[in-house]
C-alpha atoms as a PDB file:
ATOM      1  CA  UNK A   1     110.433  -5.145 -33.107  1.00  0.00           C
ATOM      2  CA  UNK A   2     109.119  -8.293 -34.967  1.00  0.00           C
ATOM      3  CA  UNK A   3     106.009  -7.566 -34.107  1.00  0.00           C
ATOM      4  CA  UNK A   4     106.232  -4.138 -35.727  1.00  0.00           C
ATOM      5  CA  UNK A   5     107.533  -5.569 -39.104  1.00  0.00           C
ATOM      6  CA  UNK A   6     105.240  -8.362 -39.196  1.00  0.00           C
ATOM      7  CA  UNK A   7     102.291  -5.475 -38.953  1.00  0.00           C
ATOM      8  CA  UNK A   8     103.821  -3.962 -41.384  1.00  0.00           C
ATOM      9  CA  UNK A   9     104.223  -6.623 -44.257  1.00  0.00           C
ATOM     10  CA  UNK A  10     100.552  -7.565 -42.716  1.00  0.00           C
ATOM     11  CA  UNK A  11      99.397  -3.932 -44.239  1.00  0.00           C
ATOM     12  CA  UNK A  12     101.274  -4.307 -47.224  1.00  0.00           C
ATOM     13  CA  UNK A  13      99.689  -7.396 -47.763  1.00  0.00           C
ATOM     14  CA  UNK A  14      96.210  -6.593 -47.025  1.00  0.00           C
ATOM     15  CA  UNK A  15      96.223  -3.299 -49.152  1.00  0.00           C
ATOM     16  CA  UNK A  16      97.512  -5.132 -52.631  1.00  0.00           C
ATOM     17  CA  UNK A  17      94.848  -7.727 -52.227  1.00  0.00           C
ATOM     18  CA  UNK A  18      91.913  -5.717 -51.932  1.00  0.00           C
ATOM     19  CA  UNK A  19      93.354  -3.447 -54.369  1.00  0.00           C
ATOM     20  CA  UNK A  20      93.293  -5.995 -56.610  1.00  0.00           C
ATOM     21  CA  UNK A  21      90.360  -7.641 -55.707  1.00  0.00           C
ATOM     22  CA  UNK A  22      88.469  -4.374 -55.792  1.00  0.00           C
ATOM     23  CA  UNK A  23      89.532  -4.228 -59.265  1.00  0.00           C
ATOM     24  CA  UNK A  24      88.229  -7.466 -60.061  1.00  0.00           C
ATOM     25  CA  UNK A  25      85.035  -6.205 -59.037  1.00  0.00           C
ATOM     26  CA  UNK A  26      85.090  -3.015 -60.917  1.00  0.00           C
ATOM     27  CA  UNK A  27      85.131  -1.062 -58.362  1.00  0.00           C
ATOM     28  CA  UNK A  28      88.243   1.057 -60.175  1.00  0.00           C
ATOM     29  CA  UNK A  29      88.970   5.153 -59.378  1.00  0.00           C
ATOM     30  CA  UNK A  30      87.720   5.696 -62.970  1.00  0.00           C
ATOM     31  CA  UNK A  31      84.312   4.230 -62.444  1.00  0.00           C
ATOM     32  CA  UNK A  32      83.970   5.983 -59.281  1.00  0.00           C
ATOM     33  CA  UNK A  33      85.015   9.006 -60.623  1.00  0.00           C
ATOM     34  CA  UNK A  34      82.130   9.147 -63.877  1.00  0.00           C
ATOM     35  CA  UNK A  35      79.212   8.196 -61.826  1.00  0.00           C
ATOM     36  CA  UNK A  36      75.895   9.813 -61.677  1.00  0.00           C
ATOM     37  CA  UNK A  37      76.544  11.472 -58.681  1.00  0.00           C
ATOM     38  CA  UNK A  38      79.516  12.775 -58.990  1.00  0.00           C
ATOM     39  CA  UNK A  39      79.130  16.965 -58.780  1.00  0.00           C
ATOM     40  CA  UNK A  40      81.190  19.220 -60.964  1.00  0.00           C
ATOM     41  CA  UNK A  41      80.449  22.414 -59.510  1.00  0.00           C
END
């Protein structure tokens, strides 16, 4: 059961920091959203 929570906080973890580092970057939902090749059909 430890081992389950510790995976747990482990994904929380992991998921803030590259959210956050992604954003850093500017890789952001906007900017992927209004690229060239994104296809409004």
């Amino acid at each position: 059961m430890k081992t389950m929570y510790l995976a747990f906080i482990a994904i929380v973890v992991l998921s803030f920091a590259a959210q956050f580092t992604l954003g850093q970057m500017g890789q952001t939902t906007a900017a992927a959203a209004a690229g060239p090749s994104v296809r409004l059909d």
